[in-house]
N, C-alpha and C. Protein backbone atom coordinates (compact mmCIF):
# COMPACT_ATOMS: atom_id res chain seq x y z
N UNK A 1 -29.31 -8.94 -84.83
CA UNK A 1 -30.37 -9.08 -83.85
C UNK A 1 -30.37 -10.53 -83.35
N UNK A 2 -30.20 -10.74 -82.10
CA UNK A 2 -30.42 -11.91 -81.43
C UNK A 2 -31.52 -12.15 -81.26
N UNK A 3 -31.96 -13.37 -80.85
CA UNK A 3 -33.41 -13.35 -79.98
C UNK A 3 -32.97 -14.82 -78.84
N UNK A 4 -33.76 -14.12 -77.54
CA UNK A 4 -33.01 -14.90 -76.49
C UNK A 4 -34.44 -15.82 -76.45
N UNK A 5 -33.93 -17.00 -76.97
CA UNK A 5 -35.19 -17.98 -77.33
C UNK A 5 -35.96 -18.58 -75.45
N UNK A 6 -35.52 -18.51 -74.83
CA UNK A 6 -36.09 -18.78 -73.09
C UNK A 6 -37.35 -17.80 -72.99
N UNK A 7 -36.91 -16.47 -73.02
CA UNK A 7 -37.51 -15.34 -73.16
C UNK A 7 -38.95 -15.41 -74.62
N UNK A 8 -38.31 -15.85 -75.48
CA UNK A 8 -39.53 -16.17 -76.75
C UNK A 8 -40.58 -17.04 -76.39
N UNK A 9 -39.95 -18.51 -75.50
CA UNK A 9 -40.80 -19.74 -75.32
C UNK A 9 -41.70 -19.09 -73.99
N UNK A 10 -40.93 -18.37 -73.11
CA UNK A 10 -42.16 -17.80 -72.15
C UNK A 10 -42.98 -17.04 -72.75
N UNK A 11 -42.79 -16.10 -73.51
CA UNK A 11 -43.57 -15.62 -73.89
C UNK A 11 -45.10 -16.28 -75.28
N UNK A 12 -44.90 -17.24 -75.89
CA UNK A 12 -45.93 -18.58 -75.79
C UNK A 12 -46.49 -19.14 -75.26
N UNK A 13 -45.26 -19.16 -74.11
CA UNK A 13 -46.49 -20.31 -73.33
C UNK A 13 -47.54 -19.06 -72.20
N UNK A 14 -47.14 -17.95 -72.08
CA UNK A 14 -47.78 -17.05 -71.24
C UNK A 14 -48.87 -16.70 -72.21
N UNK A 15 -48.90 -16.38 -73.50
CA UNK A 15 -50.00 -16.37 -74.32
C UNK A 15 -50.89 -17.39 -74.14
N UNK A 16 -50.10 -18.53 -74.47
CA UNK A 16 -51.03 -19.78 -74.54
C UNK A 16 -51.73 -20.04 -73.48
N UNK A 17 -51.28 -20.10 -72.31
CA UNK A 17 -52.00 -20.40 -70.99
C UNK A 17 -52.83 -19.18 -70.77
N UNK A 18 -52.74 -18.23 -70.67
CA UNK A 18 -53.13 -17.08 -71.00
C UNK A 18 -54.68 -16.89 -71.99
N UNK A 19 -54.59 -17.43 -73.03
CA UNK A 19 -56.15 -18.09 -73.84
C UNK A 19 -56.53 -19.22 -73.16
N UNK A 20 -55.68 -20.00 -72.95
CA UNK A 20 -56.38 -21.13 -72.07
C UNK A 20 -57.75 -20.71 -70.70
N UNK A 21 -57.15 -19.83 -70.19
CA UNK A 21 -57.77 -19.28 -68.75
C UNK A 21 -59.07 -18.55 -69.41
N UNK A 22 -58.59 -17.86 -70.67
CA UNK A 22 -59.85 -16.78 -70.55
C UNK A 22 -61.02 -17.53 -71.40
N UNK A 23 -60.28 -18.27 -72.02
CA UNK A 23 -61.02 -19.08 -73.20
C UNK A 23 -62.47 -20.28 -71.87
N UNK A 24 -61.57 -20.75 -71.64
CA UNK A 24 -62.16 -22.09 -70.44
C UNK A 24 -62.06 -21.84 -68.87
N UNK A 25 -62.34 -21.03 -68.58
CA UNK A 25 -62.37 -20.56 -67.07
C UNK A 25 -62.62 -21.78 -66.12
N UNK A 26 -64.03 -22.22 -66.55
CA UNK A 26 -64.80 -23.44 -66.01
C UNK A 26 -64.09 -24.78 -65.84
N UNK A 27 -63.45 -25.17 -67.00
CA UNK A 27 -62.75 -26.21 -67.21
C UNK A 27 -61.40 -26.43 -66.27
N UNK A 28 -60.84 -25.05 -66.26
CA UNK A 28 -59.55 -24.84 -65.59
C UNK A 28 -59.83 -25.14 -64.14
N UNK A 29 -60.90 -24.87 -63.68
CA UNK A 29 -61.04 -24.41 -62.15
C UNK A 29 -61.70 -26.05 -62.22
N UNK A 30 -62.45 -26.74 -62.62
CA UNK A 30 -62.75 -28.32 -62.69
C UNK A 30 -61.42 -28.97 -62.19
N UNK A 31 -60.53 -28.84 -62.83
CA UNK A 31 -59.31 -29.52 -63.39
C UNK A 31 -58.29 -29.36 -61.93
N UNK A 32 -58.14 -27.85 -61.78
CA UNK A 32 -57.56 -28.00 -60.40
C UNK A 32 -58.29 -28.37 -59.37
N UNK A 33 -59.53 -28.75 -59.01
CA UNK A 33 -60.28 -28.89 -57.84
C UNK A 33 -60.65 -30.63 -57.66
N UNK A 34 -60.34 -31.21 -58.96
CA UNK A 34 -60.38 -32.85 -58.94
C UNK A 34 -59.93 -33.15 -57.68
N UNK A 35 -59.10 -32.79 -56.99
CA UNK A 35 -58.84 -33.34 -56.20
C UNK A 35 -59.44 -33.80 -54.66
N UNK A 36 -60.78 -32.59 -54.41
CA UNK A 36 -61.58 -32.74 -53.56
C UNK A 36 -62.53 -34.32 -53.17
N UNK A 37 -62.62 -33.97 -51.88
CA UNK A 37 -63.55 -34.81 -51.50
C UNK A 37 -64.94 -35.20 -52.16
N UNK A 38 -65.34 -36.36 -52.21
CA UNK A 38 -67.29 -36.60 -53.06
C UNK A 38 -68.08 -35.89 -51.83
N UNK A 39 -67.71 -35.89 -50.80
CA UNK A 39 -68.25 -34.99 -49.93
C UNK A 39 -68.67 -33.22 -50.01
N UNK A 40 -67.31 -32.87 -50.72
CA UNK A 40 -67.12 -31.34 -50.92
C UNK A 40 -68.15 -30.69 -51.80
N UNK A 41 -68.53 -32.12 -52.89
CA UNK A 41 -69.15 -31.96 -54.65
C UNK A 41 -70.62 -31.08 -54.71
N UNK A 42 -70.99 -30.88 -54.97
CA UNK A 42 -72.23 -29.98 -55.00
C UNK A 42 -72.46 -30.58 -56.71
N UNK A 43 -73.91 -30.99 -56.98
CA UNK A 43 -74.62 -30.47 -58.45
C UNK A 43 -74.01 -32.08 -58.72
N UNK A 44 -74.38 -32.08 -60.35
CA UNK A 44 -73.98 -33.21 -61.07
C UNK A 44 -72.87 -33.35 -61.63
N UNK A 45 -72.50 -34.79 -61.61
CA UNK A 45 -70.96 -34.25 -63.00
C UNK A 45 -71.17 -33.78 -63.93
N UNK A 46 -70.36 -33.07 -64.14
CA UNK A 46 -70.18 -32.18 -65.48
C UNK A 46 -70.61 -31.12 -65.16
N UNK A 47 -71.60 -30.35 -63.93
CA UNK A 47 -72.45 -29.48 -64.05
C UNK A 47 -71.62 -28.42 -63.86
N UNK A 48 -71.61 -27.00 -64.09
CA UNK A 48 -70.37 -26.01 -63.73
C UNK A 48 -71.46 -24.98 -63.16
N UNK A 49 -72.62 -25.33 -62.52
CA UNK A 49 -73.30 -24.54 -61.71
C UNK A 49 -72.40 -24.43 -60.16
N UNK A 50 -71.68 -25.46 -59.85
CA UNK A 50 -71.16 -25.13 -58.60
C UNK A 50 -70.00 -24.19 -58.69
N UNK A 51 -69.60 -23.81 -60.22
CA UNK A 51 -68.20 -22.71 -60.18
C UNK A 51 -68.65 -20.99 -60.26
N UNK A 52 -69.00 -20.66 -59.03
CA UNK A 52 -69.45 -19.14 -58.82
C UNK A 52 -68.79 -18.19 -60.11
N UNK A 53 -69.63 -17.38 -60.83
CA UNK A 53 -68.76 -16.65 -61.81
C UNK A 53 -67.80 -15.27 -61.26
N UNK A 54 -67.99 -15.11 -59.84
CA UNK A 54 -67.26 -14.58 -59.28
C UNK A 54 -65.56 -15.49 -59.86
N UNK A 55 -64.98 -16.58 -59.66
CA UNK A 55 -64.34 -17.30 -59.60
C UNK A 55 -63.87 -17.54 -60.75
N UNK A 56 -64.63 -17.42 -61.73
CA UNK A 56 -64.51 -17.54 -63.18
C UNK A 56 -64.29 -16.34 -63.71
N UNK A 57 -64.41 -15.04 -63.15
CA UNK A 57 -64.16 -13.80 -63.58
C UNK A 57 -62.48 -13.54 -62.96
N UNK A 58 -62.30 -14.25 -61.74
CA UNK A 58 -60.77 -14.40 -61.15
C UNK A 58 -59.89 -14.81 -62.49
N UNK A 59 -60.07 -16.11 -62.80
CA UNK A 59 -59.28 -16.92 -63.76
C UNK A 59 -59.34 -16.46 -64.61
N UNK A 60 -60.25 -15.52 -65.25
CA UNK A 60 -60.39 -14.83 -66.99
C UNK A 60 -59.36 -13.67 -66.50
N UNK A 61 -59.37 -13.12 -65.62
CA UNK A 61 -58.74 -11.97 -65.47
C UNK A 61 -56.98 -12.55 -65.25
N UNK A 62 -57.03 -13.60 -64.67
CA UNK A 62 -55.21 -14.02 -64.80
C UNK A 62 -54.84 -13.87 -65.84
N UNK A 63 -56.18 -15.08 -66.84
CA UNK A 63 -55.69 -15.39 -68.36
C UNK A 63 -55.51 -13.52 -69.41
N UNK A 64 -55.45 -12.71 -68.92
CA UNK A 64 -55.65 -11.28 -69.40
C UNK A 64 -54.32 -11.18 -69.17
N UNK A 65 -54.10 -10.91 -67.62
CA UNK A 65 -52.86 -10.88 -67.58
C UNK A 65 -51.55 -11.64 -68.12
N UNK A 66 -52.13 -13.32 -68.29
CA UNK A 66 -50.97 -14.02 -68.70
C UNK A 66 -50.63 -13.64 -70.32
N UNK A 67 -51.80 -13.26 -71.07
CA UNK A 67 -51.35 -13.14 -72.51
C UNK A 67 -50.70 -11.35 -72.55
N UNK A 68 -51.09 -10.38 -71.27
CA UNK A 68 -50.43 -8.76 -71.68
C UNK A 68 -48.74 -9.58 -71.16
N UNK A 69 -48.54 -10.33 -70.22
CA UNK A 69 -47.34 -10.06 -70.07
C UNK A 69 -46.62 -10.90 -71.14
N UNK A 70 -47.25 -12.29 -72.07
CA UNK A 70 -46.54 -13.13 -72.71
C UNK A 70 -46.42 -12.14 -73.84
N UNK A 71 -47.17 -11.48 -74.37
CA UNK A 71 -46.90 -10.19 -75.02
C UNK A 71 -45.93 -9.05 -75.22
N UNK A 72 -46.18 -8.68 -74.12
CA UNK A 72 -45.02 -7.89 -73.56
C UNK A 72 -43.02 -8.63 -73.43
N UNK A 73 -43.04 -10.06 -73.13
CA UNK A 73 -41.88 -10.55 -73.11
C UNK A 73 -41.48 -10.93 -74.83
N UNK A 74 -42.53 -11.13 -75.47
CA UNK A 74 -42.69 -11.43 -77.06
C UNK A 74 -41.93 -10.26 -77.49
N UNK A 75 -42.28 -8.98 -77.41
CA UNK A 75 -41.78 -7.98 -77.73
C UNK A 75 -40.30 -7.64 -77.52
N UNK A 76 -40.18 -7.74 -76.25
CA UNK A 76 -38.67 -7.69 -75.64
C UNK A 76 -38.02 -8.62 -76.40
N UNK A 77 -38.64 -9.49 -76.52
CA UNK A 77 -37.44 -10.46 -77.32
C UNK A 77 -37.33 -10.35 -78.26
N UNK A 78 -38.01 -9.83 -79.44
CA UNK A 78 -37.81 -9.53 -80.75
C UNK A 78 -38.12 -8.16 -80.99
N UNK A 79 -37.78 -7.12 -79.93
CA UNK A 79 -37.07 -5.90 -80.18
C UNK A 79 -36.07 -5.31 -80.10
């Protein structure tokens, strides 16, 4: 039995990022949006009233997907 280690490490890091998303929705969507204008900002720092849970239900649902498919490649590789 081989295991095609490319195929193993995606499948980690698709888990991992994968808990990341569903785990911290809020944080994730902070993190990519730094980059906006002080103009754009709504609320206080730190506050995560401006991240609609519409938006946060987006990113939990990637992080779902990223851990069925890091899963799914986990398998392939050590089946």
């Amino acid at each position: 039995m081989t295991v095609d280690l490319r195929t193993l490490l995606a499948a980690v890091l698709g888990v991992g990022l994968g808990l990341l998303l569903v785990a911290a929705p809020a944080s994730v969507i902070r993190v990519q949006t730094a980059g906006r204008l002080p103009s754009d900002r709504g609320g206080e720092y730190g506050d995560d009233a401006g991240v609609p849970g519409r938006t946060r239900r987006l990113v939990q649902g990637l992080g779902v997907v990223l851990v069925g498919a890091g899963l799914y490649f986990g398998w392939v590789a050590l089946g």
